[in-house]
Protein backbone atom coordinates (compact mmCIF):
# COMPACT_ATOMS: atom_id res chain seq x y z
CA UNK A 1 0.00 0.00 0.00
CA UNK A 2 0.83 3.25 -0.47
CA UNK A 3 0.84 6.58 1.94
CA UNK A 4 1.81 9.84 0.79
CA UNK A 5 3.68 11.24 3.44
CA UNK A 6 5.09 13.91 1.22
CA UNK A 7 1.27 15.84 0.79
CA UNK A 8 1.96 19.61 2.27
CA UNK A 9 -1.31 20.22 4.63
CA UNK A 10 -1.62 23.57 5.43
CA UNK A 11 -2.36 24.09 9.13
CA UNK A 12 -1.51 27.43 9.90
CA UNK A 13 -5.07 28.45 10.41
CA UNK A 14 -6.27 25.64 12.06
CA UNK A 15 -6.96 24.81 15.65
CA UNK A 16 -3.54 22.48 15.97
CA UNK A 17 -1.10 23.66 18.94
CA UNK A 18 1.57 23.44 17.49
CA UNK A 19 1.18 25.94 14.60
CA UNK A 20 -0.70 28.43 16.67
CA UNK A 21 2.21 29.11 18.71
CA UNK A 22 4.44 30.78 15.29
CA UNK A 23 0.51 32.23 13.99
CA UNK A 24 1.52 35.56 11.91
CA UNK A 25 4.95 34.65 12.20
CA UNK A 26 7.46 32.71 9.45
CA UNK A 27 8.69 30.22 11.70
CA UNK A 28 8.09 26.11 10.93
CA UNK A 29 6.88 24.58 13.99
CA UNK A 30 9.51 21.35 15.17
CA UNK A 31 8.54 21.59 18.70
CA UNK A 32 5.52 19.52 20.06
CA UNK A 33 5.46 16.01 19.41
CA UNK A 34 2.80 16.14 16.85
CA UNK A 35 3.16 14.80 13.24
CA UNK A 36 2.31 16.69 10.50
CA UNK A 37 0.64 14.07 8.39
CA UNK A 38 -2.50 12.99 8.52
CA UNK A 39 -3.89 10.18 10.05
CA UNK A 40 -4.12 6.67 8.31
CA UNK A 41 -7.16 6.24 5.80
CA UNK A 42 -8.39 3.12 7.99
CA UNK A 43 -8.22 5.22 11.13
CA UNK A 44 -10.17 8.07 9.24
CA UNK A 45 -12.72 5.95 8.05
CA UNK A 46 -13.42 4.01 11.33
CA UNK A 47 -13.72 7.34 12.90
CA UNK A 48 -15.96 8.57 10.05
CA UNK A 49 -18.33 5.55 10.87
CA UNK A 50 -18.55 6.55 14.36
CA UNK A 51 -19.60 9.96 13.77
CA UNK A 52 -22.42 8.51 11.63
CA UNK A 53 -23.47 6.34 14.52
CA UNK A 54 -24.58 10.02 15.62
CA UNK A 55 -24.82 9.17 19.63
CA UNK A 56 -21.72 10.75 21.60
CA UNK A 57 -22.73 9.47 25.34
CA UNK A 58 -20.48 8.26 27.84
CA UNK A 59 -18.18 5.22 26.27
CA UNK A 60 -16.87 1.91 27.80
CA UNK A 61 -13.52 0.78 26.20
CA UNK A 62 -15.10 -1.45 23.42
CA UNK A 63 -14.49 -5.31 23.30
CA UNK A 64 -12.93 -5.46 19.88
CA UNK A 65 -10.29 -2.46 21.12
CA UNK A 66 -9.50 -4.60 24.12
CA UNK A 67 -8.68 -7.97 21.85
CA UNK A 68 -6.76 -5.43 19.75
CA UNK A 69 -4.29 -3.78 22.02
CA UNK A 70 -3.67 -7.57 23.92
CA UNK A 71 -3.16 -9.54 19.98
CA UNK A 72 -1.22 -6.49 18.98
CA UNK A 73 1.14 -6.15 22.23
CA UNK A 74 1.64 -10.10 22.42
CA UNK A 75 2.21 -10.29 18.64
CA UNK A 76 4.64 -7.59 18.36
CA UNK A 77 5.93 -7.16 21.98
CA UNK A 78 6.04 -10.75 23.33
CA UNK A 79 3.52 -9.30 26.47
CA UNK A 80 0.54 -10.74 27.40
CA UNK A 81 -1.81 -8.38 28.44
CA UNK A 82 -5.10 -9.50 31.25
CA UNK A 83 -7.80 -7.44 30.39
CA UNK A 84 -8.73 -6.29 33.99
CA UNK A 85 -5.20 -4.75 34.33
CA UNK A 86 -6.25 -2.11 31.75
CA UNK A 87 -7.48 1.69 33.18
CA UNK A 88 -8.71 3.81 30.11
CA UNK A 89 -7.26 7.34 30.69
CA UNK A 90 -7.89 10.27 28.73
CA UNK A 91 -4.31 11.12 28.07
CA UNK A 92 -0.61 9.70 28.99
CA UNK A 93 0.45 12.76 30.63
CA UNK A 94 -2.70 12.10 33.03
CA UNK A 95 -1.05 8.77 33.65
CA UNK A 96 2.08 9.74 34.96
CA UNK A 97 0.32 12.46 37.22
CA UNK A 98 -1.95 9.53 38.69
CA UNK A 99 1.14 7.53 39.11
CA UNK A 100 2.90 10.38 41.26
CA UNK A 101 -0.56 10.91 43.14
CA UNK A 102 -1.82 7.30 43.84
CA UNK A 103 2.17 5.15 44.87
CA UNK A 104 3.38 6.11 47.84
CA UNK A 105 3.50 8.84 51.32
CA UNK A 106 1.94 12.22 50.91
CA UNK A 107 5.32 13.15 51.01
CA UNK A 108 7.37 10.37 49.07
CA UNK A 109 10.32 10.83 46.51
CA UNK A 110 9.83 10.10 42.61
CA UNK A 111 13.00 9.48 40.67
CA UNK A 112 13.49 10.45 37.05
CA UNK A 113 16.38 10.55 34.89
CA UNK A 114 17.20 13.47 33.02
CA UNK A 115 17.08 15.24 30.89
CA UNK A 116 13.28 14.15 30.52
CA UNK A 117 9.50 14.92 28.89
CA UNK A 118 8.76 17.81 31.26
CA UNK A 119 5.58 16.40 32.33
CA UNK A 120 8.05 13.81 34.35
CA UNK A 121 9.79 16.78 35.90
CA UNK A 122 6.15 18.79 36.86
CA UNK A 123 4.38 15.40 38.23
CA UNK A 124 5.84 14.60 41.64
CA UNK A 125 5.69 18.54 42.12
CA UNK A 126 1.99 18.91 40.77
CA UNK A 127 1.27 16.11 43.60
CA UNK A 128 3.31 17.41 46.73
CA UNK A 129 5.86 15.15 46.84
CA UNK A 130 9.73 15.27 46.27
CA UNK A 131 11.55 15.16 42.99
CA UNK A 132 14.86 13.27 42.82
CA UNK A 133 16.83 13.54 39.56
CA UNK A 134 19.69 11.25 38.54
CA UNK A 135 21.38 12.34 35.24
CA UNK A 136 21.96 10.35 32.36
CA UNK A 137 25.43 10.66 31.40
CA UNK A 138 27.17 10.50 27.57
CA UNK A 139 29.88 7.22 27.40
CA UNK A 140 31.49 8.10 23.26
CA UNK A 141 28.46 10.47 22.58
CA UNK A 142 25.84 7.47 23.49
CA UNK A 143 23.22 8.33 26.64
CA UNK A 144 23.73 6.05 29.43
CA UNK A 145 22.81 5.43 32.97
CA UNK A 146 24.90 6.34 36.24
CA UNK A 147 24.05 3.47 37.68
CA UNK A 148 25.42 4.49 41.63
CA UNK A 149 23.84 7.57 41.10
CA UNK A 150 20.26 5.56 40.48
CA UNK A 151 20.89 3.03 43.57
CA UNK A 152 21.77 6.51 45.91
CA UNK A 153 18.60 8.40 44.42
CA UNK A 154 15.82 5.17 45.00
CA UNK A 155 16.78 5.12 48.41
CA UNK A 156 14.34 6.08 50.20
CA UNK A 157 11.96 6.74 47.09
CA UNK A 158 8.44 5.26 46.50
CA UNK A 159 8.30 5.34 42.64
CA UNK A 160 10.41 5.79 39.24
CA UNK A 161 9.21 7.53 36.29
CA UNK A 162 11.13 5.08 33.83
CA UNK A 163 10.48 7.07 30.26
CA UNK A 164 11.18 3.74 27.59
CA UNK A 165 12.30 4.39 24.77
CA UNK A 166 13.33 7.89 26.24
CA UNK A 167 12.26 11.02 25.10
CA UNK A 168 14.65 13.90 24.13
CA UNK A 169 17.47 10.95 24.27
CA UNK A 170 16.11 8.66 21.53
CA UNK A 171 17.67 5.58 23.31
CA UNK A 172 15.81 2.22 23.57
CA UNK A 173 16.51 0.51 26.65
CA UNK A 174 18.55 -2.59 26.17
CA UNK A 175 16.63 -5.40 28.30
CA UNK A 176 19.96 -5.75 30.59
CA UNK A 177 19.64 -2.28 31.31
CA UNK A 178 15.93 -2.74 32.22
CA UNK A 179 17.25 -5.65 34.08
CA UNK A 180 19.88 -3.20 36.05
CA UNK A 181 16.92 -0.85 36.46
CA UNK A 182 14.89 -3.78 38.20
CA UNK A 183 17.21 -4.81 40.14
CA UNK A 184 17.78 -1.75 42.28
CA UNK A 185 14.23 -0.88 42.55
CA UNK A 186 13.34 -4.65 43.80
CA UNK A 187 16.06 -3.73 46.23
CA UNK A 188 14.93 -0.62 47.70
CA UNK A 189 10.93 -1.36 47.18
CA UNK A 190 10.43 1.22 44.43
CA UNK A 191 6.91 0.49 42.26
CA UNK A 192 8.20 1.33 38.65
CA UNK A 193 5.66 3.50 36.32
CA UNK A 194 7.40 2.57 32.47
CA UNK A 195 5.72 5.53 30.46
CA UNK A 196 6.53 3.74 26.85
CA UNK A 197 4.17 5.37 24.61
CA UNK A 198 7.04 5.98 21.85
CA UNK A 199 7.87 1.98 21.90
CA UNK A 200 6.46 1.37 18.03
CA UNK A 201 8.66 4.27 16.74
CA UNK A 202 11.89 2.11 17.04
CA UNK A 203 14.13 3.69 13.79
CA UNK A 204 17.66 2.26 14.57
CA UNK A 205 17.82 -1.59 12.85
CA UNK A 206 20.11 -2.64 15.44
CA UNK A 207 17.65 -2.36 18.63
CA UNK A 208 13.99 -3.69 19.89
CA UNK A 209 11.56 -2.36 22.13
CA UNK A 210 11.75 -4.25 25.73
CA UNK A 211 8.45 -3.71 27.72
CA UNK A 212 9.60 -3.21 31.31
CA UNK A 213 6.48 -5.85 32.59
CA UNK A 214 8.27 -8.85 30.39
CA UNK A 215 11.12 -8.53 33.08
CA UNK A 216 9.77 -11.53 35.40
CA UNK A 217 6.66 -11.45 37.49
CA UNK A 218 8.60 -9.71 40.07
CA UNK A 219 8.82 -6.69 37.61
CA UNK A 220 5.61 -7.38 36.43
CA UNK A 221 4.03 -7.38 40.06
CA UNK A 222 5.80 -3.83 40.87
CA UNK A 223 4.75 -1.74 37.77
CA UNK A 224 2.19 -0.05 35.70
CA UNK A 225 2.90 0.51 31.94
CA UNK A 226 1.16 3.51 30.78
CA UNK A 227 0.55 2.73 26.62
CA UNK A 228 -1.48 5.02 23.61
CA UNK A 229 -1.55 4.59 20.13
CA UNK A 230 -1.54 8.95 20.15
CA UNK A 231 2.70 9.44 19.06
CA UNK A 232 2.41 6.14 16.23
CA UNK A 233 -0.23 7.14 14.47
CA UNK A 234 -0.40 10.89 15.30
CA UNK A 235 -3.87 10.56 17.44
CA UNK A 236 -3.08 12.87 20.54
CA UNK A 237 -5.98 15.34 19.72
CA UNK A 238 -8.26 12.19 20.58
CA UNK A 239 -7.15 11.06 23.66
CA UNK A 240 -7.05 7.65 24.63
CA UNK A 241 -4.46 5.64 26.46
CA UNK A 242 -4.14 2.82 28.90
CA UNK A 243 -2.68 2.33 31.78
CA UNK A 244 -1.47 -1.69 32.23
CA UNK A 245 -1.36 -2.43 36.17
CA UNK A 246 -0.88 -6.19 37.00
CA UNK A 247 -0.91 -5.50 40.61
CA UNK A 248 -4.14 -5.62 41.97
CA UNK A 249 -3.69 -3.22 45.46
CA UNK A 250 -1.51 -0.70 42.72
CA UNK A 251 -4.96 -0.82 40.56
CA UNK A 252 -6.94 0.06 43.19
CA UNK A 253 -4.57 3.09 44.66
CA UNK A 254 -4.42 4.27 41.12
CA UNK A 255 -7.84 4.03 40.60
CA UNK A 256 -9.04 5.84 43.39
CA UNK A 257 -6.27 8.44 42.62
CA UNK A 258 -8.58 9.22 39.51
CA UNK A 259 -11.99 9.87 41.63
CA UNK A 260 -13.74 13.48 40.77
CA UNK A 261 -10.97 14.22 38.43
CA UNK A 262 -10.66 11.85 35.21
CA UNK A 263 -13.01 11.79 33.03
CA UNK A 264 -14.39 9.70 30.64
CA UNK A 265 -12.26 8.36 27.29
CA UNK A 266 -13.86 10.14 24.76
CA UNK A 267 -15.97 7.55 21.87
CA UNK A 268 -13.63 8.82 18.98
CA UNK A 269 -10.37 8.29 20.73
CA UNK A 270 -11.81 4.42 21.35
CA UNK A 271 -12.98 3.78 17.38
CA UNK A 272 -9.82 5.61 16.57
CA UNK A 273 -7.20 3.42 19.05
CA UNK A 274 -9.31 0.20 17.93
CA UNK A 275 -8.50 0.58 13.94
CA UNK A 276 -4.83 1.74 14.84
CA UNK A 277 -3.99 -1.27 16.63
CA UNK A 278 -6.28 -3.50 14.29
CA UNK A 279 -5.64 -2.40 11.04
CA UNK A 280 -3.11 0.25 11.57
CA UNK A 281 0.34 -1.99 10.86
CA UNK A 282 1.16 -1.18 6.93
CA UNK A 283 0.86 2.52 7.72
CA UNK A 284 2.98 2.17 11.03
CA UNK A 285 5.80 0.43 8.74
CA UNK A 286 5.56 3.02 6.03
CA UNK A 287 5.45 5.88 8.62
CA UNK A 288 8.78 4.52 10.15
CA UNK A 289 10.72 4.36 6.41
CA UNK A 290 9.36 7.84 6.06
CA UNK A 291 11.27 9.17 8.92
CA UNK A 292 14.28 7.15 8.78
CA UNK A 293 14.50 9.04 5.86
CA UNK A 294 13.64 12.16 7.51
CA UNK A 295 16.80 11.53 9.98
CA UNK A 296 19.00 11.13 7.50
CA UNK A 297 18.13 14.24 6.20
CA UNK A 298 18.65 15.59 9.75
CA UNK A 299 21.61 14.21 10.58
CA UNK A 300 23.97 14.77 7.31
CA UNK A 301 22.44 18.72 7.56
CA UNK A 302 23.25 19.23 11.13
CA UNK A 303 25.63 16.80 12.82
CA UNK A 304 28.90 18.00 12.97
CA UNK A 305 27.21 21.81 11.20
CA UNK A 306 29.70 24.92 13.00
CA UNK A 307 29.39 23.06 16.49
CA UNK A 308 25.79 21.24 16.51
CA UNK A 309 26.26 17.87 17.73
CA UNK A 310 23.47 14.91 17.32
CA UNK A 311 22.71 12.35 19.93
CA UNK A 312 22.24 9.12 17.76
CA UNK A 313 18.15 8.89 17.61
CA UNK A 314 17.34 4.99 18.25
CA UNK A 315 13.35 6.00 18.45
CA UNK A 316 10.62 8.65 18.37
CA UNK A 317 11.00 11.33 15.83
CA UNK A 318 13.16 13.88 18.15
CA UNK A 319 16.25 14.82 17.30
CA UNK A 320 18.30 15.96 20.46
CA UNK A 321 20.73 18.66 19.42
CA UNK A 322 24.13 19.47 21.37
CA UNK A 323 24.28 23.54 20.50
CA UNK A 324 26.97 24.10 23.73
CA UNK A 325 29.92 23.83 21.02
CA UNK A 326 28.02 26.01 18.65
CA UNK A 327 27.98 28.93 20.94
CA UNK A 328 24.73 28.95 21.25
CA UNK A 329 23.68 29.92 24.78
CA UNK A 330 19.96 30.34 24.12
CA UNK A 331 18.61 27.50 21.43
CA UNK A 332 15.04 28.76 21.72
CA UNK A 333 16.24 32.35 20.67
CA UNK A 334 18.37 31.51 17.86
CA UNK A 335 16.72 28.70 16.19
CA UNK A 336 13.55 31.09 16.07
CA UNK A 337 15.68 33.82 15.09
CA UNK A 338 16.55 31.67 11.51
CA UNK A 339 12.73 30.63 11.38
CA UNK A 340 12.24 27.53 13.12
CA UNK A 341 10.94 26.56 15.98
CA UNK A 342 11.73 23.98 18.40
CA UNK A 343 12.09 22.83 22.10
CA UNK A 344 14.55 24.21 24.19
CA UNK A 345 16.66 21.40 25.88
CA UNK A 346 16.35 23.60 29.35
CA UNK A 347 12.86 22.69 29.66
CA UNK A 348 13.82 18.92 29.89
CA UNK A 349 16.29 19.75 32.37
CA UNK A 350 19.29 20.36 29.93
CA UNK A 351 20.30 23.62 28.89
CA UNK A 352 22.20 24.02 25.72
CA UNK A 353 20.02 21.18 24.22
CA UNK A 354 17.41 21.60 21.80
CA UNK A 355 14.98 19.37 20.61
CA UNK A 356 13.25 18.72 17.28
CA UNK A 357 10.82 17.40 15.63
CA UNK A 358 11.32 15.87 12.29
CA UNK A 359 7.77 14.19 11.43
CA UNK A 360 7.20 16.22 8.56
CA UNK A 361 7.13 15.93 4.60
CA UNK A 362 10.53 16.44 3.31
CA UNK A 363 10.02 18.83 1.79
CA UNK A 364 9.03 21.53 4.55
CA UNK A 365 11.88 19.51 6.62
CA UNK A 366 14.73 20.17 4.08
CA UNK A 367 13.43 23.95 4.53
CA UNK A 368 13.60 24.24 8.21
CA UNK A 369 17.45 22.33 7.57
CA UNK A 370 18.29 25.04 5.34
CA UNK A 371 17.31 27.97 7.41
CA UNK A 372 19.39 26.51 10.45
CA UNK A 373 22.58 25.70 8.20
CA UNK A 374 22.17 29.33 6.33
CA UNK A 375 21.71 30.87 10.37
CA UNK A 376 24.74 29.19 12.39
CA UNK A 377 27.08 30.12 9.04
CA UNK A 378 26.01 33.71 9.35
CA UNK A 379 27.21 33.74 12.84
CA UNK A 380 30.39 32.84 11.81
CA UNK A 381 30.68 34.72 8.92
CA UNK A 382 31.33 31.20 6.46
């Protein structure tokens, strides 16, 4: 099958996020993790048949999106999923702020590595308790852990906000590292809350997703895997996700965590999760040559480029820029100062960074690349 990933849709008047932000202005958006391609045709057309349904009411996750998510996880994943360890949420960010809320003293410690999503960093905060950061550390320009610096953090701690694959890194977690992960937290008690919603946008050939629960039941008792089909196939606006909770006491905190303040999943965001999962494979696989291609493009146009350097991006569509060696001591200001806009590394608890989003046609990406090359050799004059 086909998928045109190079169509140019126009959103600059439209209600999306992330080009409301640059409205008026000539700046390409690269910040928000939101694609700029439309959804797949079998996703558009289930939704289309649940609009003509024409009653919106209050939805139960249906039974053919619940056989979907467990064939598709245990097909591609090796995981199989129980049905009663599923909670529908409305989003994944409202998953990790349950998570922070519902494991856990009043006034317990969360752990995070960093730099991180900043909804990690704002969730212990948002629900009164401590956070505890242990940063990831470059080994020959590859992201890895500090592992004493994990064991001293989880001491004392009552949960980890494990991001897998991680997001600005791009690094899939090898399972021994997961292993090393699960180790330390068995030995200091910690509950483990794997946020792996970017785990079908593996690039790299050489790597495969590892699901934190396929550890051992140990792991699998002492978790809660928060999963959405939103970042694969660009459904965020919809908002549907999962959280997977084996543990039936964990279930319970978590679920009464969400009284008075959750709502519902909303009907679309179920027909539309359903088809991805069901029917949503050929476009996945076409959507991941598509930006492999896109990185290329990235990489050869930036690595290396009067300074920038280029963590290597294993998964998501994020490419985490180095601008320290560039001189550049403000990435937000610059790279909006050339036309593009992206997200500043400081926000995920690295300044200097910058982070950016390449799931875009090629065409508007090989634009943004050329404003950034024609910007950093103006600064030096070349």
């Amino acid at each position: 099958m086909h998928f045109d990933f190079d169509h140019v849709i126009d959103r600059r008047d439209s209600d999306s996020l992330k080009w409301q932000r640059y409205a008026q202005q000539d700046i390409i958006p690269m910040w928000v993790a939101d694609m700029d391609f439309p959804a797949a045709p079998v996703i558009q057309a289930a939704l289309q048949a649940r609009v003509e349904q024409g009653i919106y009411g209050y939805g139960l996750p249906p039974a053919g999106l619940i056989t979907a998510l467990i064939d598709y996880h245990k097909n591609r994943h090796g995981w199989l999923i129980h049905p009663e360890w599923l909670v529908p949420l409305p989003s994944l960010v409202t998953g990790l702020n349950l998570a922070a809320r519902a494991v856990g003293e009043p006034d317990g410690r969360v752990v995070m590595a960093t730099p991180v999503y900043p909804k990690f960093l704002s969730a212990p905060t948002e629900a009164g308790k401590t956070r505890v950061t242990v940063p990831l550390k470059q080994v020959e320009g590859r992201w890895e852990w500090d592992w004493p610096a994990l064991d001293t953090a989880l001491q004392g701690a009552d949960l980890l906000l494990l991001c897998n694959p991680h997001n600005p890194v791009g690094r899939v977690w090898r399972r021994d590292e997961l292993a090393q992960i699960h180790a330390l937290c068995a030995k200091h008690g910690v509950v483990v809350c794997s946020d792996e919603v970017h785990c079908d946008l593996v690039l790299a050939d050489d790597v495969q997703h590892c699901s934190y629960a396929t550890l051992g039941e140990q792991a699998l008792d002492q978790s809660m895997i928060l999963l959405a089909p939103s970042k694969t196939w660009n459904l965020a606006g919809l908002g549907c996700a999962m959280a997977v909770i084996p543990n039936a006491t964990l279930r319970r905190q978590y679920l009464k965590a969400m009284l008075g303040l959750v709502p519902h999943v909303n009907v679309l965001g179920y027909a539309a999760a359903e088809a991805a999962y069901q029917h949503g494979e050929p476009w996945r696989q076409a959507l991941i040559d598509y930006l492999r291609g896109n990185l290329d493009a990235v990489t050869q146009a930036l690595d290396g480029y009067h300074g920038l350097r280029l963590t290597r991006c294993e998964a998501t569509y994020l490419a985490w820029i180095d601008c320290r060696d560039a001189g550049i001591t403000s990435p937000t200001a610059f790279f909006e100062s050339v036309g593009v806009g992206i997200s500043d590394g400081a926000e995920f608890g690295s300044p200097g960074f910058a982070r950016l989003n390449f799931a875009c046609p090629r065409s508007v990406l090989e634009r943004a690349l050329q404003r950034i090359r024609t910007g950093l050799a103006a600064r030096t004059g070349q």
